[in-house]
PDB file of N, CA and C in Angstrom:
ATOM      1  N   UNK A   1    -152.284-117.885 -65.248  1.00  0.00           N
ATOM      2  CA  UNK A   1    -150.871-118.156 -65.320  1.00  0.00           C
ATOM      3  C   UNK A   1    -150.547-118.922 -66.608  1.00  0.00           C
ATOM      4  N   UNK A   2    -151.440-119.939 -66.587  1.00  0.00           N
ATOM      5  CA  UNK A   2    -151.396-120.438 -67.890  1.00  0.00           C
ATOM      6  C   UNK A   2    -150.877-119.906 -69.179  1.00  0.00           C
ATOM      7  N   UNK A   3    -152.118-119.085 -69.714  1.00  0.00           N
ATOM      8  CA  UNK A   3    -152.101-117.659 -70.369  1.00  0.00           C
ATOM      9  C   UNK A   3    -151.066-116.824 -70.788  1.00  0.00           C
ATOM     10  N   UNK A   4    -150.657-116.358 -69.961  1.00  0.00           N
ATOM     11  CA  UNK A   4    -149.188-115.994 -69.404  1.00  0.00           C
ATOM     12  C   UNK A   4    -147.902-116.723 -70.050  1.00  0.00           C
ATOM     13  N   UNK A   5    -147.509-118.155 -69.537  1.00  0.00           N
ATOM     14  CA  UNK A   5    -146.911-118.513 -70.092  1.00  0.00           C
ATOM     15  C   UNK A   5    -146.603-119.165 -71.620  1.00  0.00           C
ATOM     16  N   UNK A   6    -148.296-119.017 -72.076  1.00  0.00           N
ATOM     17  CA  UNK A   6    -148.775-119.216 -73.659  1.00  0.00           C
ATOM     18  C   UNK A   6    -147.947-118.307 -74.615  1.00  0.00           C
ATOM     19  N   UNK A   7    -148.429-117.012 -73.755  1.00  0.00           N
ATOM     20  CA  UNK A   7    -148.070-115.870 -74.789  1.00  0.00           C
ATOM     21  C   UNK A   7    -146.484-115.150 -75.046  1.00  0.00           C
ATOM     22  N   UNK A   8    -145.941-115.794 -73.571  1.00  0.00           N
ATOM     23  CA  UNK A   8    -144.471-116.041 -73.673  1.00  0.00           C
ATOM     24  C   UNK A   8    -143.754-116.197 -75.163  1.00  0.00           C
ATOM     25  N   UNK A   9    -144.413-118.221 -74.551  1.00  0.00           N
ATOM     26  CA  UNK A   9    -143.746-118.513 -75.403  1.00  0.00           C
ATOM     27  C   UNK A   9    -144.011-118.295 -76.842  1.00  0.00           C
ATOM     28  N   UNK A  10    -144.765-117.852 -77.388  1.00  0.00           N
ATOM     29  CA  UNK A  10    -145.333-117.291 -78.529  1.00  0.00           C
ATOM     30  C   UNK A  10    -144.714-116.300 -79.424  1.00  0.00           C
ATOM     31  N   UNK A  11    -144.422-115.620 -78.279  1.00  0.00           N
ATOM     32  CA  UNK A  11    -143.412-114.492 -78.816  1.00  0.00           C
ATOM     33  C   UNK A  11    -141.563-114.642 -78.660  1.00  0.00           C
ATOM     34  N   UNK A  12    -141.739-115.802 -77.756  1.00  0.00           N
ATOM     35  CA  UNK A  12    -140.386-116.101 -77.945  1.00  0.00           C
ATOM     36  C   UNK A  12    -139.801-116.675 -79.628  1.00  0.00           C
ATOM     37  N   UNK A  13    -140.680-117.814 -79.487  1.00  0.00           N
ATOM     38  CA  UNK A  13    -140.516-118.742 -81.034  1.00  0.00           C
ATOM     39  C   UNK A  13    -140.330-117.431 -81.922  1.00  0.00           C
ATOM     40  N   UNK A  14    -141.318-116.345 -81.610  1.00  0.00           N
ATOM     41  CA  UNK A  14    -141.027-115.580 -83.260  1.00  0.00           C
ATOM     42  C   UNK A  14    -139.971-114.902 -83.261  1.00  0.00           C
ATOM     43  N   UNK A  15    -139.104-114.711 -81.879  1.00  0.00           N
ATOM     44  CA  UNK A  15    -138.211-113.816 -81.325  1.00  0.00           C
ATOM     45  C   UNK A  15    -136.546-114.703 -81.775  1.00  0.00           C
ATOM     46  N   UNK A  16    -136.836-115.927 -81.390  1.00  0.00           N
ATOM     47  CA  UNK A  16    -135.754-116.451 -81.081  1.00  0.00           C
ATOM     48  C   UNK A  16    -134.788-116.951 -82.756  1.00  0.00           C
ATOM     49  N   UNK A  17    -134.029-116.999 -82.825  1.00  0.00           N
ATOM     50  CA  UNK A  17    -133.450-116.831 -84.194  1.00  0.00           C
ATOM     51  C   UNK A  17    -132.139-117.867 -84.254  1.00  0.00           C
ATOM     52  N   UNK A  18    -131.756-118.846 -84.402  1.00  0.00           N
ATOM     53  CA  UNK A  18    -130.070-119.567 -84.145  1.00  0.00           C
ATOM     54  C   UNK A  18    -129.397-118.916 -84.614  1.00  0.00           C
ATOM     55  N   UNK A  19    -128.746-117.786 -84.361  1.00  0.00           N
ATOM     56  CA  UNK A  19    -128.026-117.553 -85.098  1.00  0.00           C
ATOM     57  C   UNK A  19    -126.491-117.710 -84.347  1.00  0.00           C
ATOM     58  N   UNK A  20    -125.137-117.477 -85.010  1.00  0.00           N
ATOM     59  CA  UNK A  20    -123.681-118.031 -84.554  1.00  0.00           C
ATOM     60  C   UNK A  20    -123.505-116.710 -83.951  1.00  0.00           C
ATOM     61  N   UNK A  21    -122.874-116.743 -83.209  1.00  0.00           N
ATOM     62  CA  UNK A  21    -121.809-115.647 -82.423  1.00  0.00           C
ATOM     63  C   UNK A  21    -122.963-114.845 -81.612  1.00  0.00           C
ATOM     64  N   UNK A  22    -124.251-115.053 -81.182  1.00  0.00           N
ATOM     65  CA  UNK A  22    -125.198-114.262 -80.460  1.00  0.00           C
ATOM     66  C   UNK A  22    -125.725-114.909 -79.417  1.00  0.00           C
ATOM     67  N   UNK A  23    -125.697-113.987 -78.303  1.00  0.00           N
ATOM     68  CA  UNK A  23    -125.931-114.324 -77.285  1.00  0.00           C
ATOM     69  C   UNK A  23    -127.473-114.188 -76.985  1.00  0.00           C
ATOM     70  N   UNK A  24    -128.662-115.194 -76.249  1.00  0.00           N
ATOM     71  CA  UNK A  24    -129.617-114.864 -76.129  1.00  0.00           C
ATOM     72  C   UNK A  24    -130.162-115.044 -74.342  1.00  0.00           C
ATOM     73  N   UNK A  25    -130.962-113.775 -74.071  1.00  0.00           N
ATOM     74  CA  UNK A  25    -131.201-114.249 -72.737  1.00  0.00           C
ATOM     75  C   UNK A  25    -132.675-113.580 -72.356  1.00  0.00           C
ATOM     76  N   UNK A  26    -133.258-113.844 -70.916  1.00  0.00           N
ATOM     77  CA  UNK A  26    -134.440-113.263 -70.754  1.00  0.00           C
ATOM     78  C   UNK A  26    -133.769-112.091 -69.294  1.00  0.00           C
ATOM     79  N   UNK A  27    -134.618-111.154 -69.167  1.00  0.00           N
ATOM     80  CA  UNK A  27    -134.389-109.849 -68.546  1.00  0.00           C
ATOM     81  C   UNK A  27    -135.564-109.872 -67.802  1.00  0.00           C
ATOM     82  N   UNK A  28    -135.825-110.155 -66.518  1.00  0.00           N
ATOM     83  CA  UNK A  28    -137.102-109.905 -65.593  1.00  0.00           C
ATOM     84  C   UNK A  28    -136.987-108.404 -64.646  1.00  0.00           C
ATOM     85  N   UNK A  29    -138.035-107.642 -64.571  1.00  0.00           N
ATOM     86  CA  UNK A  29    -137.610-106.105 -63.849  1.00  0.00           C
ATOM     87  C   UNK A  29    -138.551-106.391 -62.689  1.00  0.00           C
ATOM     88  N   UNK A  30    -138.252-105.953 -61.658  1.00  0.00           N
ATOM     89  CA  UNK A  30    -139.276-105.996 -60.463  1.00  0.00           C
ATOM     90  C   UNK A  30    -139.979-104.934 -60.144  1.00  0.00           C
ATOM     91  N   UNK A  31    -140.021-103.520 -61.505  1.00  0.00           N
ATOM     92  CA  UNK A  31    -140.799-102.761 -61.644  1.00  0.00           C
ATOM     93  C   UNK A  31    -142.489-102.970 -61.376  1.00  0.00           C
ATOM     94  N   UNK A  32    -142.746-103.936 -62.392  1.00  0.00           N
ATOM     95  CA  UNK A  32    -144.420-104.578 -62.319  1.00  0.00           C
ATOM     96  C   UNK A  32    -143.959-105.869 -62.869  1.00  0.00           C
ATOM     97  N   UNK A  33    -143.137-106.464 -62.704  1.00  0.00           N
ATOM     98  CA  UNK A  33    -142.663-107.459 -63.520  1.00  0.00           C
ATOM     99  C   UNK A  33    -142.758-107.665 -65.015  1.00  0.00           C
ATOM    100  N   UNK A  34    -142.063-106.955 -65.397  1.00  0.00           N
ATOM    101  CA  UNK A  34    -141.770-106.768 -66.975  1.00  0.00           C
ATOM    102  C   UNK A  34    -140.826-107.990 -67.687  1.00  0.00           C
ATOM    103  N   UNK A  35    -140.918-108.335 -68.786  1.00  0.00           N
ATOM    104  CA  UNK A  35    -139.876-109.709 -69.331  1.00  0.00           C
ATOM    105  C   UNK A  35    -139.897-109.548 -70.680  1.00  0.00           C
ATOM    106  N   UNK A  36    -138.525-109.487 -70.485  1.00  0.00           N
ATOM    107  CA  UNK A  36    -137.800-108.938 -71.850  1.00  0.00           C
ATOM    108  C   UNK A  36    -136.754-109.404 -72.363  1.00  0.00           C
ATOM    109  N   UNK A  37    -136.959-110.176 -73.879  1.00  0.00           N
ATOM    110  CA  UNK A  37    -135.838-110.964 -75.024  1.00  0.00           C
ATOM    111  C   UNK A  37    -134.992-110.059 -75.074  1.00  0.00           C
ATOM    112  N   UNK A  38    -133.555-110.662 -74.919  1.00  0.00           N
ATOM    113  CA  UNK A  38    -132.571-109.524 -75.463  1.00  0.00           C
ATOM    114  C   UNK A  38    -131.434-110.618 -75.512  1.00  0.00           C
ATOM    115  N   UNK A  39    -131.045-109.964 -76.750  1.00  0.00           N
ATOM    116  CA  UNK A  39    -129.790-110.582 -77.568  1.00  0.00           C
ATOM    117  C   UNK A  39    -129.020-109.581 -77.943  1.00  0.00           C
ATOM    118  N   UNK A  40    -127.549-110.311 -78.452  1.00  0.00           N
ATOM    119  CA  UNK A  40    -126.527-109.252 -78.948  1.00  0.00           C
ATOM    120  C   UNK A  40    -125.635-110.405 -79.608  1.00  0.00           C
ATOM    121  N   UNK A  41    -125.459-109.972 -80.258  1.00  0.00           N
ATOM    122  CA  UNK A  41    -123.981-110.273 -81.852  1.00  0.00           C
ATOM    123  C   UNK A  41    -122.946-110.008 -81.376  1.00  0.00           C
ATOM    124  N   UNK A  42    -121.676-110.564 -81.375  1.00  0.00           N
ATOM    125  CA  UNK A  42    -120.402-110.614 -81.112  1.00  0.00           C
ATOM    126  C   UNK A  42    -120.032-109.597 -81.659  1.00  0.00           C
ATOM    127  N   UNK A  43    -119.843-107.710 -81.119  1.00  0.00           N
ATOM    128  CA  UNK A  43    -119.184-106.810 -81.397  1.00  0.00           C
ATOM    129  C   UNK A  43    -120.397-105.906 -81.814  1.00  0.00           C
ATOM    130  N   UNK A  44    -121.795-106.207 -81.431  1.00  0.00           N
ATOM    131  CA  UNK A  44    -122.395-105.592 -81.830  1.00  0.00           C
ATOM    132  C   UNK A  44    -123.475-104.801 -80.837  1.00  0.00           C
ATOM    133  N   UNK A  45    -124.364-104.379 -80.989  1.00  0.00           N
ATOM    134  CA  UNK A  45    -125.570-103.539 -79.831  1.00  0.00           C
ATOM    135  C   UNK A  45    -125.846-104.366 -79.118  1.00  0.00           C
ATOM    136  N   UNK A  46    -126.669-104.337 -78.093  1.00  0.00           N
ATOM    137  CA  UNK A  46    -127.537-105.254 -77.318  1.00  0.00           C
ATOM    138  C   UNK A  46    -129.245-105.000 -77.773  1.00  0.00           C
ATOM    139  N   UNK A  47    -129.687-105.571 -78.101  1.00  0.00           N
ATOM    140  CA  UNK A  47    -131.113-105.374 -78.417  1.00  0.00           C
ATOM    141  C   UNK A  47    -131.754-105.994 -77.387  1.00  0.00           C
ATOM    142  N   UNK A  48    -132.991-105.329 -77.058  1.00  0.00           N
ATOM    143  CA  UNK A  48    -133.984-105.772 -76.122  1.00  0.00           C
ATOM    144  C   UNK A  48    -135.410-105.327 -76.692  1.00  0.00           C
ATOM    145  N   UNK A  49    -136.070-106.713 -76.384  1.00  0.00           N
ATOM    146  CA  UNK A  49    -137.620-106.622 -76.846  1.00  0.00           C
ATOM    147  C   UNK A  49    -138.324-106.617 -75.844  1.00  0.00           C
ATOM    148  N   UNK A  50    -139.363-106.012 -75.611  1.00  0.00           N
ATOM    149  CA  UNK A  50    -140.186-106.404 -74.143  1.00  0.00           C
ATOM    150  C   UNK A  50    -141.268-107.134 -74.413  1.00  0.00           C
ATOM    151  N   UNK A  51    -141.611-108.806 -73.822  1.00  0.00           N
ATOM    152  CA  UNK A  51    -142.343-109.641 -73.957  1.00  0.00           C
ATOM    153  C   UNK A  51    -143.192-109.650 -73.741  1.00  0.00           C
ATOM    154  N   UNK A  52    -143.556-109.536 -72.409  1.00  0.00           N
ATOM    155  CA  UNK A  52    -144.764-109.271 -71.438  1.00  0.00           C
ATOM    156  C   UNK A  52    -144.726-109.193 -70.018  1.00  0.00           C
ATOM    157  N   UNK A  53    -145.883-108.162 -69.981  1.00  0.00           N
ATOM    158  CA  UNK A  53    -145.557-107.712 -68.538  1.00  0.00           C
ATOM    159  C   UNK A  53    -147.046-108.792 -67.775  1.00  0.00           C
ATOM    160  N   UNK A  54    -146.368-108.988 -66.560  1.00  0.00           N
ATOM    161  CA  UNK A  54    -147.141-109.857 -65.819  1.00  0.00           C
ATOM    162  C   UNK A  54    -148.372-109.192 -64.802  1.00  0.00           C
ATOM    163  N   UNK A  55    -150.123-109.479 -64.889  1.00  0.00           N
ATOM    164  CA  UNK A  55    -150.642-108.510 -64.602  1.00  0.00           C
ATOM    165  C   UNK A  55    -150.905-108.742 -63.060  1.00  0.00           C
ATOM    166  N   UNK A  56    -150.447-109.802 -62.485  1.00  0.00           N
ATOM    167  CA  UNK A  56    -150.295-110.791 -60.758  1.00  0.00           C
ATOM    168  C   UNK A  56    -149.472-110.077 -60.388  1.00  0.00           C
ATOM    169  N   UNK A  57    -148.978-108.734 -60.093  1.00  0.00           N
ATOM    170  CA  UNK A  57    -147.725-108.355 -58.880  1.00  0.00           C
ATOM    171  C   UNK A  57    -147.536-109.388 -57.933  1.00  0.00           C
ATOM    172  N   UNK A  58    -147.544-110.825 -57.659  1.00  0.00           N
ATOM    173  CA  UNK A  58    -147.076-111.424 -56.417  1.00  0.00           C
ATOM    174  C   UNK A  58    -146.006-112.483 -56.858  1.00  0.00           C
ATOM    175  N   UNK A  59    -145.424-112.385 -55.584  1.00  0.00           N
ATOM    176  CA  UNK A  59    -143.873-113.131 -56.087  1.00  0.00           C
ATOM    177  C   UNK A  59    -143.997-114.581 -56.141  1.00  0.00           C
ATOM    178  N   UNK A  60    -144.759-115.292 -55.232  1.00  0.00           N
ATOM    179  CA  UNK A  60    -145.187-116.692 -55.677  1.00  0.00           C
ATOM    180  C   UNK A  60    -145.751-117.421 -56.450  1.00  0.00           C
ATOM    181  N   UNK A  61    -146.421-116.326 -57.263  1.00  0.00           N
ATOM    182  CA  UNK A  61    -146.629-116.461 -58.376  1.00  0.00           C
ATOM    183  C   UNK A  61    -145.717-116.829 -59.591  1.00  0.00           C
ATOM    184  N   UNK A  62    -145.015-115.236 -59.530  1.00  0.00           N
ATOM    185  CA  UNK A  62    -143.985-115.104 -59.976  1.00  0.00           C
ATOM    186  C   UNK A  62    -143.208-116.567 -60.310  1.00  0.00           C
ATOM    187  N   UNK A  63    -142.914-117.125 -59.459  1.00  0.00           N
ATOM    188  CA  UNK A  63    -141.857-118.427 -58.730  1.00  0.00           C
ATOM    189  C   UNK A  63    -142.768-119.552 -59.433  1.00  0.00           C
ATOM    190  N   UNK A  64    -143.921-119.841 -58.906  1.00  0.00           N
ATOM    191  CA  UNK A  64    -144.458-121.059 -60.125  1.00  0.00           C
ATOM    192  C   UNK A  64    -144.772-120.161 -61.374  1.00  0.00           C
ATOM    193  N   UNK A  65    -144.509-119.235 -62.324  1.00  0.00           N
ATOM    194  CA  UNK A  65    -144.772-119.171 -63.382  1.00  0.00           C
ATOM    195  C   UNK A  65    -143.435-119.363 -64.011  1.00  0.00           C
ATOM    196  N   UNK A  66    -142.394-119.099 -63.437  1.00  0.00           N
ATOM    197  CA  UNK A  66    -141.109-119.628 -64.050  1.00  0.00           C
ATOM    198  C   UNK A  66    -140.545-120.556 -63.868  1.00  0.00           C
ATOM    199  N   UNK A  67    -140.916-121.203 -62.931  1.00  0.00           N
ATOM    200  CA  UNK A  67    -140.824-123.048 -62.679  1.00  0.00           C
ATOM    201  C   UNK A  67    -141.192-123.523 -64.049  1.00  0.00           C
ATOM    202  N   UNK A  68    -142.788-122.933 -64.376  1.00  0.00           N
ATOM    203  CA  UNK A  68    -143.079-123.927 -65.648  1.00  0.00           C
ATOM    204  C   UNK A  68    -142.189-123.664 -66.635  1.00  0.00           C
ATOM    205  N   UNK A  69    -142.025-122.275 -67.237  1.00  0.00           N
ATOM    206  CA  UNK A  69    -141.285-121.935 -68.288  1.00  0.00           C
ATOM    207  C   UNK A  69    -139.949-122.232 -68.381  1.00  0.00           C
ATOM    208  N   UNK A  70    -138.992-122.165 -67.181  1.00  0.00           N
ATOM    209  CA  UNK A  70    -137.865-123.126 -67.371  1.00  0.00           C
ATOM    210  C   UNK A  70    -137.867-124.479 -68.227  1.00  0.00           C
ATOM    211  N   UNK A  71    -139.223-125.042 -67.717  1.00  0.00           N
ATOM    212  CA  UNK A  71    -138.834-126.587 -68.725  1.00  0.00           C
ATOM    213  C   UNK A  71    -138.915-126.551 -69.535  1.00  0.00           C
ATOM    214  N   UNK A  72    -139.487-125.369 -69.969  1.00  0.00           N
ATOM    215  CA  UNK A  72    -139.669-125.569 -71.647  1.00  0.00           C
ATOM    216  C   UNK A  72    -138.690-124.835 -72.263  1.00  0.00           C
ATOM    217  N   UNK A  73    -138.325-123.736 -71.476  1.00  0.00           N
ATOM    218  CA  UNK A  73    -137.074-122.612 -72.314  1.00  0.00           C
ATOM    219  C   UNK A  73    -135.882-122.987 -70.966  1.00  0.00           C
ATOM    220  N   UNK A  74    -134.749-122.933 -72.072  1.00  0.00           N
ATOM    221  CA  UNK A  74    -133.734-122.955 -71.409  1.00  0.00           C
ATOM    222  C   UNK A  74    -132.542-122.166 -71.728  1.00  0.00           C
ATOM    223  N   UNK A  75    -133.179-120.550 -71.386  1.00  0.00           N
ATOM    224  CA  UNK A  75    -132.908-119.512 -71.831  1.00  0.00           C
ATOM    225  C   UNK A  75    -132.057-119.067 -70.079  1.00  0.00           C
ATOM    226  N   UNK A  76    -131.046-118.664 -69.849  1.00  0.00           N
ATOM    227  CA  UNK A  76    -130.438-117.814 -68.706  1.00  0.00           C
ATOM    228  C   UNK A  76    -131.773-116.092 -68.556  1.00  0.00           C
ATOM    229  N   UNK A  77    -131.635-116.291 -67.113  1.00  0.00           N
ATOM    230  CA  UNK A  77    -132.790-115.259 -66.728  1.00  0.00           C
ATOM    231  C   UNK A  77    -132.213-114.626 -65.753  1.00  0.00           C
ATOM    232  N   UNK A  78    -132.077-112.717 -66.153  1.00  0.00           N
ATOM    233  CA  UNK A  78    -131.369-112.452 -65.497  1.00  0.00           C
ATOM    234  C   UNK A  78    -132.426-110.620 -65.047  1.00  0.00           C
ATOM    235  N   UNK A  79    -131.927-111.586 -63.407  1.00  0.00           N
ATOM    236  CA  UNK A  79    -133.066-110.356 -62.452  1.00  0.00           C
ATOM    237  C   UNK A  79    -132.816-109.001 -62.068  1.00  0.00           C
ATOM    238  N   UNK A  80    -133.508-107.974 -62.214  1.00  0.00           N
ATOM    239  CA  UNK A  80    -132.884-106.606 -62.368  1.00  0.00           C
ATOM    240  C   UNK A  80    -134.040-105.845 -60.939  1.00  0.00           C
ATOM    241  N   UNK A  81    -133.498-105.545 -59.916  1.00  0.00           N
ATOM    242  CA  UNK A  81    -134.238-104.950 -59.080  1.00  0.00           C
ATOM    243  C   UNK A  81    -134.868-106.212 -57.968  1.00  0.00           C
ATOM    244  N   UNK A  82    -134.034-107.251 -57.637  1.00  0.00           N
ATOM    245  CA  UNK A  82    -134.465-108.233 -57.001  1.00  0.00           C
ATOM    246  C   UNK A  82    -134.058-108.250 -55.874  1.00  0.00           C
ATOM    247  N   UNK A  83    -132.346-106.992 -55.232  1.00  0.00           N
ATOM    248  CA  UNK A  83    -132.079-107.668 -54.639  1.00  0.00           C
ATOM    249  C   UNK A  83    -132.399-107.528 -53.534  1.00  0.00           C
ATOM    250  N   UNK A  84    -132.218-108.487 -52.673  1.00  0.00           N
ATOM    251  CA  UNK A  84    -131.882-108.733 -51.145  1.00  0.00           C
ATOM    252  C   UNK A  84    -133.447-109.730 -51.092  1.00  0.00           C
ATOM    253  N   UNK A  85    -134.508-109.680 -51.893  1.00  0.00           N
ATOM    254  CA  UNK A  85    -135.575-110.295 -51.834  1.00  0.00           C
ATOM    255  C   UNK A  85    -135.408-112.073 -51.862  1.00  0.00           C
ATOM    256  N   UNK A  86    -135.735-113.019 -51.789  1.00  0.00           N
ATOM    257  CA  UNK A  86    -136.130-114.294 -51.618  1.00  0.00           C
ATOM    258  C   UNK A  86    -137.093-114.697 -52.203  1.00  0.00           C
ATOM    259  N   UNK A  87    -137.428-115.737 -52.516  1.00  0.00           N
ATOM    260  CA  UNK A  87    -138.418-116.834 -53.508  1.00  0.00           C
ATOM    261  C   UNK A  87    -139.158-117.313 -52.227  1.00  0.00           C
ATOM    262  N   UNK A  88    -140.704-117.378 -52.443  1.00  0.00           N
ATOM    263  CA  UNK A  88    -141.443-117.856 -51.146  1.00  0.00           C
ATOM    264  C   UNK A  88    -141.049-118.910 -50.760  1.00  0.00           C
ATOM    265  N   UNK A  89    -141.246-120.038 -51.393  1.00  0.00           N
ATOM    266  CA  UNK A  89    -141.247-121.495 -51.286  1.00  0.00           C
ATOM    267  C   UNK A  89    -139.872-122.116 -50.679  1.00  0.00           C
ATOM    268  N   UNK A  90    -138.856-121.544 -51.516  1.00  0.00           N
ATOM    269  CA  UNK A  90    -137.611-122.422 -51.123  1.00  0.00           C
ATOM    270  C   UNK A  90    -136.324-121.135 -50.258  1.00  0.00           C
ATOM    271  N   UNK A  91    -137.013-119.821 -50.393  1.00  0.00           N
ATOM    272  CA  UNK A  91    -136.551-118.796 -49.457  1.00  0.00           C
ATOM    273  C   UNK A  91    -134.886-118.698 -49.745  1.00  0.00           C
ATOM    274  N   UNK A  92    -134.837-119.204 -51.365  1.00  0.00           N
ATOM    275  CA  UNK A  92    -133.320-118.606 -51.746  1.00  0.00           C
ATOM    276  C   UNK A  92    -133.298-117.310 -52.347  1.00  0.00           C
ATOM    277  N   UNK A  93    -132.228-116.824 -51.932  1.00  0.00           N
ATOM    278  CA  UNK A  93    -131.969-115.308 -52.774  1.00  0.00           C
ATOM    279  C   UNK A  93    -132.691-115.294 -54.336  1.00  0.00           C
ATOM    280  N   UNK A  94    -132.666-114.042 -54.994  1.00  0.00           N
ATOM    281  CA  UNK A  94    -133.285-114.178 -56.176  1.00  0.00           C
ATOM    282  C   UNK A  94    -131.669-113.247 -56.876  1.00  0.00           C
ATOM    283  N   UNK A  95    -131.864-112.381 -56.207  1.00  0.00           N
ATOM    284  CA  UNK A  95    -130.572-111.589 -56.924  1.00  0.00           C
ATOM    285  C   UNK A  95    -129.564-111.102 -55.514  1.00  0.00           C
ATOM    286  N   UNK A  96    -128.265-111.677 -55.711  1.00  0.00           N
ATOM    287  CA  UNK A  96    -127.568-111.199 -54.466  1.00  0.00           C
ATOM    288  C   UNK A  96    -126.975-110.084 -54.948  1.00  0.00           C
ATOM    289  N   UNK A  97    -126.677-109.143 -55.676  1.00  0.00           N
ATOM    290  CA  UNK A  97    -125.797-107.857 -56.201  1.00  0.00           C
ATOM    291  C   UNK A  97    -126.304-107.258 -56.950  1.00  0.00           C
ATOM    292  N   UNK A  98    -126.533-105.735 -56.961  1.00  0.00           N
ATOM    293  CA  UNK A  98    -127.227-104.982 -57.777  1.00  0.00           C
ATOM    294  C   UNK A  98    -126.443-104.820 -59.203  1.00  0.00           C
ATOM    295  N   UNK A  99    -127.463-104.871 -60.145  1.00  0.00           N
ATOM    296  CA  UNK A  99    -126.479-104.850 -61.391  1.00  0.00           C
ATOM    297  C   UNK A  99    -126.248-103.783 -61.671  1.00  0.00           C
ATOM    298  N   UNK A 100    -125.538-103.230 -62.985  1.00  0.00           N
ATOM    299  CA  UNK A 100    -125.857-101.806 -63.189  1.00  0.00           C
ATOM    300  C   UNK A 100    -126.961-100.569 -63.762  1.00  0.00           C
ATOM    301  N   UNK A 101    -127.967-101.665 -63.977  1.00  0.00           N
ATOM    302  CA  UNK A 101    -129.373-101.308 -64.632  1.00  0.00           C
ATOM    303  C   UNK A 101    -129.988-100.601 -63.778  1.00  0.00           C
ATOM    304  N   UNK A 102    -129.449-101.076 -62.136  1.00  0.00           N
ATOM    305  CA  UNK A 102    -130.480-100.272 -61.237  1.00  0.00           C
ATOM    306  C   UNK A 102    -130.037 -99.034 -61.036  1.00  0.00           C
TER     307      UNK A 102
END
């Protein structure tokens, strides 16, 4: 897990850019759990990078590996194929409404 969240952030730093008028966020898929940088410019494309895919399919996992990475990134994370599912530990929703990705 460790590991994992090393190589994150690794590729975030080279990913992440200040720039004005752009929006930046992270994209989690509940495919195999895929996680993916994606930003967009005020009037412009949406770009998406894919970070890394997680090789643990389990969701409690899942749940403490983004516990840690929250403290360090404080990036909005937004779940695609989550819904109606729950977080082991604290058994809150993860995604209540399907977006339009699905």
């Amino acid at each position: 897990m460790n590991s994992d969240i090393e190589i994150i952030k690794g590729r975030l730093t080279l990913l992440f850019k200040r720039r004005p008028q752009t929006r930046y966020w992270l994209m989690l898929t509940n495919d195999t759990y895929n996680l993916f940088f994606n930003n967009q410019r005020a009037n412009e494309r949406l770009q998406s990078v894919p970070l890394h895919k997680l090789a643990n399919y389990d969701l409690a996992n899942l749940e403490k590996l983004l516990k840690a990475l929250r403290q360090d990134i404080k990036l909005t994370i937004e779940f695609v194929g989550f819904t109606g599912e729950r977080w082991p530990a604290s058994q809150k929703l993860i995604q209540r409404k399907r977006v339009p990705l699905e």
